[in-house]
C-alpha atoms as a PDB file:
ATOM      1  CA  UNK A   1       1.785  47.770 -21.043  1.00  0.00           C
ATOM      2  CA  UNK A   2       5.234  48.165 -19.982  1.00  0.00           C
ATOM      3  CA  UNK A   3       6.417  51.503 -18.048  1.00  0.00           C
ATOM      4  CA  UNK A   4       9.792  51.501 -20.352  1.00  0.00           C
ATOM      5  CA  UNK A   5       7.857  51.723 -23.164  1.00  0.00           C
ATOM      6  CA  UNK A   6       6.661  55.405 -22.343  1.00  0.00           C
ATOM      7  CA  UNK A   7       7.272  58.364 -23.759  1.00  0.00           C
ATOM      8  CA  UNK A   8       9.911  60.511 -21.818  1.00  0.00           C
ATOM      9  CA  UNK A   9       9.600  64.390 -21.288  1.00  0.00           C
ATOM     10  CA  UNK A  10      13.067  65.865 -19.621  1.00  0.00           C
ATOM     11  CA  UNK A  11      13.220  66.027 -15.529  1.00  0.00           C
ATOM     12  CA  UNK A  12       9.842  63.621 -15.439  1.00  0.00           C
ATOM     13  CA  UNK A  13      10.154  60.136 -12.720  1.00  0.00           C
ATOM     14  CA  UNK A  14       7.841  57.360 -13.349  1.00  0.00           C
ATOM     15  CA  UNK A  15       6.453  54.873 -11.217  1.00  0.00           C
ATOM     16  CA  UNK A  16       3.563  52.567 -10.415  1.00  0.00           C
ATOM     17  CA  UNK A  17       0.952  53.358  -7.221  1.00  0.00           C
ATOM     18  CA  UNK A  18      -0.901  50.432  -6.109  1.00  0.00           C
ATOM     19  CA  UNK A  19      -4.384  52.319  -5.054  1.00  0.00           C
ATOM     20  CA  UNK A  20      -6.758  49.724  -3.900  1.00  0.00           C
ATOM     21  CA  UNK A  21      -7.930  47.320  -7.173  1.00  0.00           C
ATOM     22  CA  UNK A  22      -5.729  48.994  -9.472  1.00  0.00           C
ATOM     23  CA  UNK A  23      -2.174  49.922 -10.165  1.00  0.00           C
ATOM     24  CA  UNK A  24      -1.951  53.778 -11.728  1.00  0.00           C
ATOM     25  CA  UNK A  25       0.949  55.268 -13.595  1.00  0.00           C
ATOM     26  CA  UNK A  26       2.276  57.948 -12.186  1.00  0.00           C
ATOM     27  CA  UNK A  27       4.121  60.614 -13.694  1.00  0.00           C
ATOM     28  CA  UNK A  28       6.342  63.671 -11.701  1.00  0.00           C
ATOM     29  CA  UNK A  29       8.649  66.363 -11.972  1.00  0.00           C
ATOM     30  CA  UNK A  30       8.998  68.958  -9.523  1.00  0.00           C
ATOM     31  CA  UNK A  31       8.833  70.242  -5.884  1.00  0.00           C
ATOM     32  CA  UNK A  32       6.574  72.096  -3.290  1.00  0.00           C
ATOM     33  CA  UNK A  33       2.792  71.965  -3.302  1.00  0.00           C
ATOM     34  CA  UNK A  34       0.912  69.450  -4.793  1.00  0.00           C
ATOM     35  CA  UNK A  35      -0.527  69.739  -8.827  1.00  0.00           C
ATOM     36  CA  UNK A  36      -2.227  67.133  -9.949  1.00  0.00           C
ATOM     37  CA  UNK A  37      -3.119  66.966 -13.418  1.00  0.00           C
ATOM     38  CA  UNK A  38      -6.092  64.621 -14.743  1.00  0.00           C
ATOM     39  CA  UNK A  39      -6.282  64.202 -18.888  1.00  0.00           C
ATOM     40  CA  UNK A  40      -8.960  63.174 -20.927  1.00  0.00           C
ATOM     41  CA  UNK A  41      -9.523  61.467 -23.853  1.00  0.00           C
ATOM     42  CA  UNK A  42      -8.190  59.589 -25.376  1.00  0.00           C
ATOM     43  CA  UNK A  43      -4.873  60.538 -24.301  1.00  0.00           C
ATOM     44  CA  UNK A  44      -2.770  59.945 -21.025  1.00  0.00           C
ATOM     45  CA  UNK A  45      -0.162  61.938 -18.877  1.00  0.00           C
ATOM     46  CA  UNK A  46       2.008  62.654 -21.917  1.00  0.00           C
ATOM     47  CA  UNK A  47      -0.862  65.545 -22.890  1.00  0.00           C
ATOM     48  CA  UNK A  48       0.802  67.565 -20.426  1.00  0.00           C
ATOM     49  CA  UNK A  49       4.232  67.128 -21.603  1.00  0.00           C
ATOM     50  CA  UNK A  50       4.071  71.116 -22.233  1.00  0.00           C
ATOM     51  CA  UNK A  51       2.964  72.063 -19.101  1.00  0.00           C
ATOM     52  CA  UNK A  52       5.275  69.638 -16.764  1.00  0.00           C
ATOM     53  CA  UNK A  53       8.434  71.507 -17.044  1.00  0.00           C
ATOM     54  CA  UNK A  54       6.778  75.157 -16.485  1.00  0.00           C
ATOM     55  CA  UNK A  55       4.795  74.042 -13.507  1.00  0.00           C
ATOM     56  CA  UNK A  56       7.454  71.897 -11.743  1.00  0.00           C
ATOM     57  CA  UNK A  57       9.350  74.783 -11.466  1.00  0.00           C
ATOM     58  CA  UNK A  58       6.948  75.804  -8.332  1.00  0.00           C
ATOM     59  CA  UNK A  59       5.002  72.670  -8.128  1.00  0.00           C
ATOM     60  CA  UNK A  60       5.501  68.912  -7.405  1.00  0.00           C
ATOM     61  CA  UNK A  61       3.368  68.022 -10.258  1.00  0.00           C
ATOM     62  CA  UNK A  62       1.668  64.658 -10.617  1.00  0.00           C
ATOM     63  CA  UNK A  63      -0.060  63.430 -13.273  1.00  0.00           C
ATOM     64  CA  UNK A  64      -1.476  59.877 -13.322  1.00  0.00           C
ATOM     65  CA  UNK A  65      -3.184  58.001 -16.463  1.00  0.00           C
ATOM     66  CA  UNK A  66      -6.954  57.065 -15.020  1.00  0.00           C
ATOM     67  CA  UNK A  67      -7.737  53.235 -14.731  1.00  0.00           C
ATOM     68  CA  UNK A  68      -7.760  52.185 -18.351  1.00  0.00           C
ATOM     69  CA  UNK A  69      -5.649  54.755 -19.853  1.00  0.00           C
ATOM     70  CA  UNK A  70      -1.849  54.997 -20.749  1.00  0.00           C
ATOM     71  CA  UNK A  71       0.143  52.915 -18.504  1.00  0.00           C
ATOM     72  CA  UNK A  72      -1.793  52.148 -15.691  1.00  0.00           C
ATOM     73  CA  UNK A  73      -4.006  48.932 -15.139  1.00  0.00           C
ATOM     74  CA  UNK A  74      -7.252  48.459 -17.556  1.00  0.00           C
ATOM     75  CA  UNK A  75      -9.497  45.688 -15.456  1.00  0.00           C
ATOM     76  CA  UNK A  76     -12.801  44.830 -16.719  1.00  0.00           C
ATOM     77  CA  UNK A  77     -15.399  47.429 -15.955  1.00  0.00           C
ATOM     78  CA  UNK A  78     -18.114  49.547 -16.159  1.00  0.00           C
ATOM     79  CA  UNK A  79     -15.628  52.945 -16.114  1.00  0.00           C
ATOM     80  CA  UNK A  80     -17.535  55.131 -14.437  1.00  0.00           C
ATOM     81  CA  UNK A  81     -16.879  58.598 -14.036  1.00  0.00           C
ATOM     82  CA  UNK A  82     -17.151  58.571  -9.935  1.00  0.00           C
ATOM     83  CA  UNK A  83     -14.737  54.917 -10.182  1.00  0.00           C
ATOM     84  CA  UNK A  84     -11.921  57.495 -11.612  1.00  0.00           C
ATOM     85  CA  UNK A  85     -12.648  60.151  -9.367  1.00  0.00           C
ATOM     86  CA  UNK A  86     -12.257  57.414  -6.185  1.00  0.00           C
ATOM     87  CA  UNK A  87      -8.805  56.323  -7.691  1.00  0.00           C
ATOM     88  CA  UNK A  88      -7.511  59.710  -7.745  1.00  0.00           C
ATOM     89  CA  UNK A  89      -9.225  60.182  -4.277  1.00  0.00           C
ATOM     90  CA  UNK A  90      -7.401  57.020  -3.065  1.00  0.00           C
ATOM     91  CA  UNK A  91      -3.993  58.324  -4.730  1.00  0.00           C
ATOM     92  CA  UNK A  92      -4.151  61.332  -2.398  1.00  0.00           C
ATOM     93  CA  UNK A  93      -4.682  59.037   0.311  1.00  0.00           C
ATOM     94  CA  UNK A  94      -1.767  56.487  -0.304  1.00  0.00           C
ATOM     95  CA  UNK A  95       0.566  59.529  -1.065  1.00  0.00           C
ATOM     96  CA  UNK A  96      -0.933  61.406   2.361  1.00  0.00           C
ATOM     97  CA  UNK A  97      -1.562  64.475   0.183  1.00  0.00           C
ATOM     98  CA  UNK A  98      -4.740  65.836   1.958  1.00  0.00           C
ATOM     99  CA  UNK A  99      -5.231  68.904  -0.561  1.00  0.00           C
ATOM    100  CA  UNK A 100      -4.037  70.094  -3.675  1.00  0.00           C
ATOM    101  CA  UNK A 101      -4.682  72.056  -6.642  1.00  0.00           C
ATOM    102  CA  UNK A 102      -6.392  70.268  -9.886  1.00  0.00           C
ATOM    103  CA  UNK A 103      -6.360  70.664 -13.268  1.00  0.00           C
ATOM    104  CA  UNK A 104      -8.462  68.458 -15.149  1.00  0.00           C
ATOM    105  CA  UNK A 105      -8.835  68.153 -18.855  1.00  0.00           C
ATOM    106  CA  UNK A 106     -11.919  66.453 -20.859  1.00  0.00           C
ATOM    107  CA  UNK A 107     -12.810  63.330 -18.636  1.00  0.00           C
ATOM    108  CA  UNK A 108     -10.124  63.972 -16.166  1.00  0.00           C
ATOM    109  CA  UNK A 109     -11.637  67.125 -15.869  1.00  0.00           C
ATOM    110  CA  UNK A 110     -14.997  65.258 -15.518  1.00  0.00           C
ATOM    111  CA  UNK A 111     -13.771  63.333 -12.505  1.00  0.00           C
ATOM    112  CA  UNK A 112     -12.100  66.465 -10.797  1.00  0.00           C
ATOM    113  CA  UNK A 113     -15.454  67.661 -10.964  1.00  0.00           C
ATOM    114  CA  UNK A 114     -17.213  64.762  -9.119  1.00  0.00           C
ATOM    115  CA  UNK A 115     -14.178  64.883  -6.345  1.00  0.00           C
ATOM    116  CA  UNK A 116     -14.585  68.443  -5.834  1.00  0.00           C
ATOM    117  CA  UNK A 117     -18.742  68.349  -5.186  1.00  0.00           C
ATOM    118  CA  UNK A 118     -18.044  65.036  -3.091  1.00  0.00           C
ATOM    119  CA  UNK A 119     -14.653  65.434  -0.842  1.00  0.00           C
ATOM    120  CA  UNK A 120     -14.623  69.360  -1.163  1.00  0.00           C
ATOM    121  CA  UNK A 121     -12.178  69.621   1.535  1.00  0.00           C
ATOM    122  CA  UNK A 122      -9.172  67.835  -0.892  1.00  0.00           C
ATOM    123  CA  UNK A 123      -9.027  70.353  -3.646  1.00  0.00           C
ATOM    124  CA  UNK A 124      -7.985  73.670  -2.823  1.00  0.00           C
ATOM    125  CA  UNK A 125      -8.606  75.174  -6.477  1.00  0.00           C
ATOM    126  CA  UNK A 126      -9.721  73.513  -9.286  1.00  0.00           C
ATOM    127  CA  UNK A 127      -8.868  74.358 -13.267  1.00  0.00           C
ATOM    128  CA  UNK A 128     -11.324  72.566 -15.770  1.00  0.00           C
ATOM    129  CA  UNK A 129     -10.317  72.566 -19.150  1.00  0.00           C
ATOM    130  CA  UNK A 130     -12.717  71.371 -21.844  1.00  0.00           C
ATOM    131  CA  UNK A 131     -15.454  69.554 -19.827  1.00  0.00           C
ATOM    132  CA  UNK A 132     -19.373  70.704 -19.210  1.00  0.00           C
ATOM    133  CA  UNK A 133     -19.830  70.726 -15.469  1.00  0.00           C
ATOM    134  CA  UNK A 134     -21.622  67.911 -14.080  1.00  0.00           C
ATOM    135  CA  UNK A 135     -25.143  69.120 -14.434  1.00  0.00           C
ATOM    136  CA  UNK A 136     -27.441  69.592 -17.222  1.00  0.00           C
ATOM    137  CA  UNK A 137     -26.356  72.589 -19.418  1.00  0.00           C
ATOM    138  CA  UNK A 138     -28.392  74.721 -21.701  1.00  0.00           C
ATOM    139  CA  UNK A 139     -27.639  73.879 -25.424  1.00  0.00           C
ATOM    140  CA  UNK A 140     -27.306  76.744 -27.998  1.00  0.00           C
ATOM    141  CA  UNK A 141     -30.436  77.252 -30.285  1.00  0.00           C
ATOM    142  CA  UNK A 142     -29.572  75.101 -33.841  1.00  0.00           C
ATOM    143  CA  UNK A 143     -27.057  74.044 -33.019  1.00  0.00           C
ATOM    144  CA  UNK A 144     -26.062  71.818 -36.412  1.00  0.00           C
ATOM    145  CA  UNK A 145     -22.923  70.320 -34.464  1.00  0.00           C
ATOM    146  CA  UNK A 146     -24.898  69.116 -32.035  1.00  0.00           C
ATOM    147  CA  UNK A 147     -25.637  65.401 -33.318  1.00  0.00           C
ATOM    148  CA  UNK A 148     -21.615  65.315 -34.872  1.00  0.00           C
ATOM    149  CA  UNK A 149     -20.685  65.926 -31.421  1.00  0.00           C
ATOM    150  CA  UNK A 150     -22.334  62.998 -29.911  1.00  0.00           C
ATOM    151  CA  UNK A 151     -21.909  60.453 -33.094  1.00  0.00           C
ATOM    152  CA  UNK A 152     -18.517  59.507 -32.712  1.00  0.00           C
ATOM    153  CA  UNK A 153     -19.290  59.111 -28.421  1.00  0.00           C
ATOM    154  CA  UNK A 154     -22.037  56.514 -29.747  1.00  0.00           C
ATOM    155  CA  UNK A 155     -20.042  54.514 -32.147  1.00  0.00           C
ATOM    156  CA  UNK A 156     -17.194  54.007 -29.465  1.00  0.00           C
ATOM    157  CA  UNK A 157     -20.056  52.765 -27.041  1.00  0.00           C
ATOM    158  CA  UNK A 158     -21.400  50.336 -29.456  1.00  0.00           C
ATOM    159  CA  UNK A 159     -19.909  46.950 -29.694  1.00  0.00           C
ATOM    160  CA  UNK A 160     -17.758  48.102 -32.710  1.00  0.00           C
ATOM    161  CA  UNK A 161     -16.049  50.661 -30.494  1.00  0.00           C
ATOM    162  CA  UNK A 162     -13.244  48.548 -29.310  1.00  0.00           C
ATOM    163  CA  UNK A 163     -12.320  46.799 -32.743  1.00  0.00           C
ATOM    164  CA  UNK A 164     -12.510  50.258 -34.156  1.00  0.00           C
ATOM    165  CA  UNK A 165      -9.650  51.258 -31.866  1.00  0.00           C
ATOM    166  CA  UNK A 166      -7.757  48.134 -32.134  1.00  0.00           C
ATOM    167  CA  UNK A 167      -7.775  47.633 -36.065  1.00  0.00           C
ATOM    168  CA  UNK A 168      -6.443  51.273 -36.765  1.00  0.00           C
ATOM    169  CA  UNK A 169      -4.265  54.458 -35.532  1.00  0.00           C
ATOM    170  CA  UNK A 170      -6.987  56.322 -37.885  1.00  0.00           C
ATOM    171  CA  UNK A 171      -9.962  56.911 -35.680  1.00  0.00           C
ATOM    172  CA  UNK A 172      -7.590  58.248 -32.571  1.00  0.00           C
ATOM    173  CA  UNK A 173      -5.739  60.730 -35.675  1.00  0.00           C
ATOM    174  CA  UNK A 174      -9.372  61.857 -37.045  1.00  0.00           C
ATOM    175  CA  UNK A 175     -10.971  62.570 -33.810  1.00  0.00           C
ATOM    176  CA  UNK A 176      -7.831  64.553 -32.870  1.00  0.00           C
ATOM    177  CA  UNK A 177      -7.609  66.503 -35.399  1.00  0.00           C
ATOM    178  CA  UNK A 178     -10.878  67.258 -35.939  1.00  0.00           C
ATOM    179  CA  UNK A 179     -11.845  68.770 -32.216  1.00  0.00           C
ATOM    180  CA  UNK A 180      -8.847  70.994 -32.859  1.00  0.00           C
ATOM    181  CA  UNK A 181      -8.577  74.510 -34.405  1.00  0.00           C
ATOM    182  CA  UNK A 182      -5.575  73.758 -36.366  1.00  0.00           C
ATOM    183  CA  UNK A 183      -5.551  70.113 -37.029  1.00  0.00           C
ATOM    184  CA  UNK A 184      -2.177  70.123 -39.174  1.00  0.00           C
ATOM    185  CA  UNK A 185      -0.083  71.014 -35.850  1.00  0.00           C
ATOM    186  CA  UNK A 186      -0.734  67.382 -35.320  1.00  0.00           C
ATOM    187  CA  UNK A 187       2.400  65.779 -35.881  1.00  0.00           C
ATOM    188  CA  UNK A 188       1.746  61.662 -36.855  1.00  0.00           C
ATOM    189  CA  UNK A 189       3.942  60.915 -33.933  1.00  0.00           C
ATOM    190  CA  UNK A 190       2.388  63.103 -31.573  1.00  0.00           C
ATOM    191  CA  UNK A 191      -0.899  61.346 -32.601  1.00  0.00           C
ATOM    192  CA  UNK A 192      -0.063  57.870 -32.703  1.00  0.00           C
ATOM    193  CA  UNK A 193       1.471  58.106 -29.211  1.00  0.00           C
ATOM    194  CA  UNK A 194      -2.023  58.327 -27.911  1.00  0.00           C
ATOM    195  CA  UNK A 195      -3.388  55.989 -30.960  1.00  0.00           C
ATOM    196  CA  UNK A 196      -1.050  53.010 -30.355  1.00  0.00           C
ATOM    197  CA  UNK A 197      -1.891  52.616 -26.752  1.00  0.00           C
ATOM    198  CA  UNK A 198      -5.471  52.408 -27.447  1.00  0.00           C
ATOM    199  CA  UNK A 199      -4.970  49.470 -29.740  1.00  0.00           C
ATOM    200  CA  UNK A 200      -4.356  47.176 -26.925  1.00  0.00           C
ATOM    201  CA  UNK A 201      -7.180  45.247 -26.293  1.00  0.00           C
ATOM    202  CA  UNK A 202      -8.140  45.924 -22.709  1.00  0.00           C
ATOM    203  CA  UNK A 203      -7.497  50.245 -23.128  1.00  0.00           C
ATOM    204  CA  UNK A 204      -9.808  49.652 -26.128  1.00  0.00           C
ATOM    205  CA  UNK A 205     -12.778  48.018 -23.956  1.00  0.00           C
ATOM    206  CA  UNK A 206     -12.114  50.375 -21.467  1.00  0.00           C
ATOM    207  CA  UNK A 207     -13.001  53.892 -23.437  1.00  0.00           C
ATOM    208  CA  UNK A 208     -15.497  51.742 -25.046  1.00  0.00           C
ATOM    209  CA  UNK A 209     -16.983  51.513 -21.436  1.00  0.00           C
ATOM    210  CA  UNK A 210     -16.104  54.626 -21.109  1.00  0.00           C
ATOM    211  CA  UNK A 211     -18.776  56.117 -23.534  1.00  0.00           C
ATOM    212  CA  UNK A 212     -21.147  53.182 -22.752  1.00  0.00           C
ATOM    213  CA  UNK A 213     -21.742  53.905 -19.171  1.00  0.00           C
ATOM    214  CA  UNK A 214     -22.048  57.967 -19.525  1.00  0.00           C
ATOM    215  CA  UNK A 215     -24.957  57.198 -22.658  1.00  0.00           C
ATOM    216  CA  UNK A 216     -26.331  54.754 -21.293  1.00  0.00           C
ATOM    217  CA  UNK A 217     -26.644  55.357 -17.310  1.00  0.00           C
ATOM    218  CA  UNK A 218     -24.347  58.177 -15.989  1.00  0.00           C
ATOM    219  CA  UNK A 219     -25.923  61.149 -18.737  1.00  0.00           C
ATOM    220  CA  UNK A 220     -29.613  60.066 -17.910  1.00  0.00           C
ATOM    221  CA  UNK A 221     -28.799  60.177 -13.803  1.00  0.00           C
ATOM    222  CA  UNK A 222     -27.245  63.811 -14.367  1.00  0.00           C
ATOM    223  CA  UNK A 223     -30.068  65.262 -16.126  1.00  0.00           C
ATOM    224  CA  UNK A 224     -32.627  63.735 -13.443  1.00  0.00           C
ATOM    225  CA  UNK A 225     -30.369  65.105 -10.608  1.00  0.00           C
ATOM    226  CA  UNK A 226     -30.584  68.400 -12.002  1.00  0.00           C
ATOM    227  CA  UNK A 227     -28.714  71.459 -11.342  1.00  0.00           C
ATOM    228  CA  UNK A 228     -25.378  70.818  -8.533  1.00  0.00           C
ATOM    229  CA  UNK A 229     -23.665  74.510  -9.274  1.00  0.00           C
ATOM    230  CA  UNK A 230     -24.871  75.073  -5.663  1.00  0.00           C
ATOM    231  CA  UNK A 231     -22.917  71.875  -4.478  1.00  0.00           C
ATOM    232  CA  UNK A 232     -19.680  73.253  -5.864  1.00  0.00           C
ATOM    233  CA  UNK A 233     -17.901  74.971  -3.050  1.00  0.00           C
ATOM    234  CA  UNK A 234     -14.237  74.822  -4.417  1.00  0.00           C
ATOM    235  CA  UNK A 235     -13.258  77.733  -6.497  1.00  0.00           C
ATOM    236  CA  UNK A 236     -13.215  76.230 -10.200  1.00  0.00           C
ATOM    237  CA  UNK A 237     -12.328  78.194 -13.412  1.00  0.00           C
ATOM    238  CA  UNK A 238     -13.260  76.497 -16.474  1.00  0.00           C
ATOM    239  CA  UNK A 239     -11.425  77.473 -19.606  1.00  0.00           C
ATOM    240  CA  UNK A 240     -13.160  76.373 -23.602  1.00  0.00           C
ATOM    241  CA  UNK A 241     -11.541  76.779 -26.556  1.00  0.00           C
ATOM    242  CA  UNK A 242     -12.767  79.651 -28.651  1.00  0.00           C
ATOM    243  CA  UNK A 243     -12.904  77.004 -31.620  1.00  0.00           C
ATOM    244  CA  UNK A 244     -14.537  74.330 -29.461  1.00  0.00           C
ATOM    245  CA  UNK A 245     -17.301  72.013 -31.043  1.00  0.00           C
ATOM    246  CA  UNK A 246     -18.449  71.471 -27.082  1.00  0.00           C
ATOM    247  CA  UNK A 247     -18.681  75.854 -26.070  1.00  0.00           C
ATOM    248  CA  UNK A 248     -20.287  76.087 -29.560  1.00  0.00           C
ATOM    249  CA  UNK A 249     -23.217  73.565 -28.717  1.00  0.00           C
ATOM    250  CA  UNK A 250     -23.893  73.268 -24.723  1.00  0.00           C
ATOM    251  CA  UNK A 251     -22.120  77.403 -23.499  1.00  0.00           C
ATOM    252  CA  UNK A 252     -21.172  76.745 -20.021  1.00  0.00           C
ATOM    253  CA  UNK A 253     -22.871  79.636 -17.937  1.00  0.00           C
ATOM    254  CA  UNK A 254     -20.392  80.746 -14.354  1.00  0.00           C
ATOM    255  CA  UNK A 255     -22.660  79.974 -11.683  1.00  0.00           C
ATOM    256  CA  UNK A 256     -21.322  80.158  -7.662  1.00  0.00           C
ATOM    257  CA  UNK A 257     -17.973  79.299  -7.464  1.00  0.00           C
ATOM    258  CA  UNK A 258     -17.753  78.316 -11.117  1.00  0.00           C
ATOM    259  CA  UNK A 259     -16.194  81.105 -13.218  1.00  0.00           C
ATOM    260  CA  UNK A 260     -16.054  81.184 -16.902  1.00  0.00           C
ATOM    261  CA  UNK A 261     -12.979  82.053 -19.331  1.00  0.00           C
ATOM    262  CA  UNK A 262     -12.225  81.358 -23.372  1.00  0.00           C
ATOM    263  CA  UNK A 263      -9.099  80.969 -24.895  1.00  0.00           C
ATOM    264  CA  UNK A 264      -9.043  82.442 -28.224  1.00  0.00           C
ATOM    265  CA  UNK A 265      -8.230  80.226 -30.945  1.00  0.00           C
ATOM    266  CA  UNK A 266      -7.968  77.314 -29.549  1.00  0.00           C
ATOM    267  CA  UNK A 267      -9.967  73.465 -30.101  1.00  0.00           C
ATOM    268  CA  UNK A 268     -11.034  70.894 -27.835  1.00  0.00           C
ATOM    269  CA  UNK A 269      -6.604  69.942 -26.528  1.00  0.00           C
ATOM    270  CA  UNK A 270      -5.945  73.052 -24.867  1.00  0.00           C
ATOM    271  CA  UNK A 271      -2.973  71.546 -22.921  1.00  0.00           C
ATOM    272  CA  UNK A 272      -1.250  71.147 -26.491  1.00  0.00           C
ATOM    273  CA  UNK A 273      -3.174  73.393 -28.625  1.00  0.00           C
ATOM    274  CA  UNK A 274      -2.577  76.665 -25.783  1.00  0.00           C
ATOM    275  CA  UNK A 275      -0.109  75.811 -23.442  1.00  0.00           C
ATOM    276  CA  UNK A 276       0.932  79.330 -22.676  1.00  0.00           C
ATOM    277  CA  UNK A 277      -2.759  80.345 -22.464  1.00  0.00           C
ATOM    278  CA  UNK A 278      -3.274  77.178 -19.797  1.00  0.00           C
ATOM    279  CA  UNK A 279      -0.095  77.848 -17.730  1.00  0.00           C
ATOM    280  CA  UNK A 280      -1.482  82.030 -17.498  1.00  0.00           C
ATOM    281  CA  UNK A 281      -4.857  80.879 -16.111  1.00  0.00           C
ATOM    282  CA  UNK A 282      -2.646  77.755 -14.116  1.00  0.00           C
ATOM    283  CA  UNK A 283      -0.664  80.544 -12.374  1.00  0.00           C
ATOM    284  CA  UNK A 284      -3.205  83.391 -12.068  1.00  0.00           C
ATOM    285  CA  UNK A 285      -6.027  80.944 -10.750  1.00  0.00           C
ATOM    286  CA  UNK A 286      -3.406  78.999  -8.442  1.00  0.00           C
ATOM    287  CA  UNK A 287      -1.616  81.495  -6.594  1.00  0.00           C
ATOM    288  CA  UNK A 288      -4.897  82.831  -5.104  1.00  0.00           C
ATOM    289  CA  UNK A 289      -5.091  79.525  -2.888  1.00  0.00           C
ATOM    290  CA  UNK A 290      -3.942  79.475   0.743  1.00  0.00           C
END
């Protein structure tokens, strides 16, 4: 994948970070203390393309694509959750950032997670945005969604997953459209932007991956850890869609340091579905840290 083949979004620098076996894009605008914002996906930095501009104005904002995502390297590997979280970890480290504020949506938010209960002392505050905590949740009685939710997870884990990806913008457009609360907003652009970059053959194994290692190794090791919401010390405010297929089966509880807020008709994308609603809680939640 080549960097001039991006998308651009006004007053937004590019460039590559080497940080350790992998090469991340890295996208920034702005000045002052660090932002870093994590996406999910199966998007990449451009998810934020709403949110940039606002939030540069009193934040350097970074926003790198994880290991196998947009533009940034996409080795062979098992993609787990705490590999992403080290590559952001080692980001702060090669750009001697030694704490900043986080905002992490779906898997990014995932892996902001993980680097909050294991290096605490790097994230000041932390905004989640569409992502379970890393412990086991209590599901919602009947919950009919509950086996749609995890369907489409288990046929990008299976060995079809990657040709699925690669033969057809369709899957990325579908999925997309239907974990959001107004689906035609979607322009075909705006979807294949994410869709086209997941055709390439090594982004497609990696979210195959992905899914793989979370079914298969990383779900079963949560639920036999057991409850972390003691572990969390960093203040974390996690925000679900009102509309959201994931609050309407598994109902994140605040526990500790983890408070709990809903933003009203919104999906699964909050960055694009509520950007307003995201960059209230972004500078409510953020100017409380020292």
């Amino acid at each position: 994948m080549k960097i001039d083949e991006l998308p651009g979004v006004q007053g937004v620098s590019h460039r590559l970070v080497d940080v350790g076996d992998v090469s991340l894009h890295v996208a920034e605008a702005g000045a002052g203390e660090p932002l870093v914002l994590l996406h999910g996906w199966p998007q990449h930095w451009w998810c934020w393309r709403l949110l940039i501009p606002p939030l540069a104005r009193s934040y350097r904002v970074i926003a790198p694509d994880l290991r196998g995502f947009g533009w940034s390297d996409a080795p062979a590997g098992d993609y787990a959750k705490a590999t992403l979280a080290a590559d952001i970890r080692a980001l702060l480290d090669v750009e001697g950032l030694d704490r900043v504020r986080m905002i992490g949506h779906d898997w990014g938010g995932w892996a902001a997670f993980l680097l909050a209960l294991e290096s605490p002392e790097r994230i000041a505050r932390l905004l989640a945005l569409e992502i379970p905590p890393p412990w086991p949740q209590r599901p919602r009685p009947r919950q009919l969604a509950s086996p749609l939710l995890a369907s489409y997870q288990a046929l990008l884990a299976s060995p079809l997953g990657p040709s699925l990806l690669m033969r057809s913008q369709a899957p990325v457009r579908m999925l997309i459209r239907g974990a959001s609360a107004h689906p035609r907003a979607w322009s075909v652009r705006e979807l294949n932007i994410y869709a086209a970059v997941l055709q390439e053959p090594a982004r497609a194994s990696a979210s195959s991956a992905c899914y793989r290692t979370f079914l298969t190794r990383e779900l079963v090791a949560m639920l036999r850890r057991g409850d972390r919401s003691a572990e969390l010390t960093v203040p974390t405010l996690l925000a679900m869609g009102e509309r959201s297929a994931i609050r309407r089966v598994l109902d994140p509880r605040p526990s500790g340091q983890l408070r709990v807020e809903t933003v009203a008709d919104a999906g699964h994308f909050l960055p694009e579905e509520a950007p307003t609603a995201v960059l209230r809680l972004a500078e409510r939640w953020f100017e409380r840290a020292t």
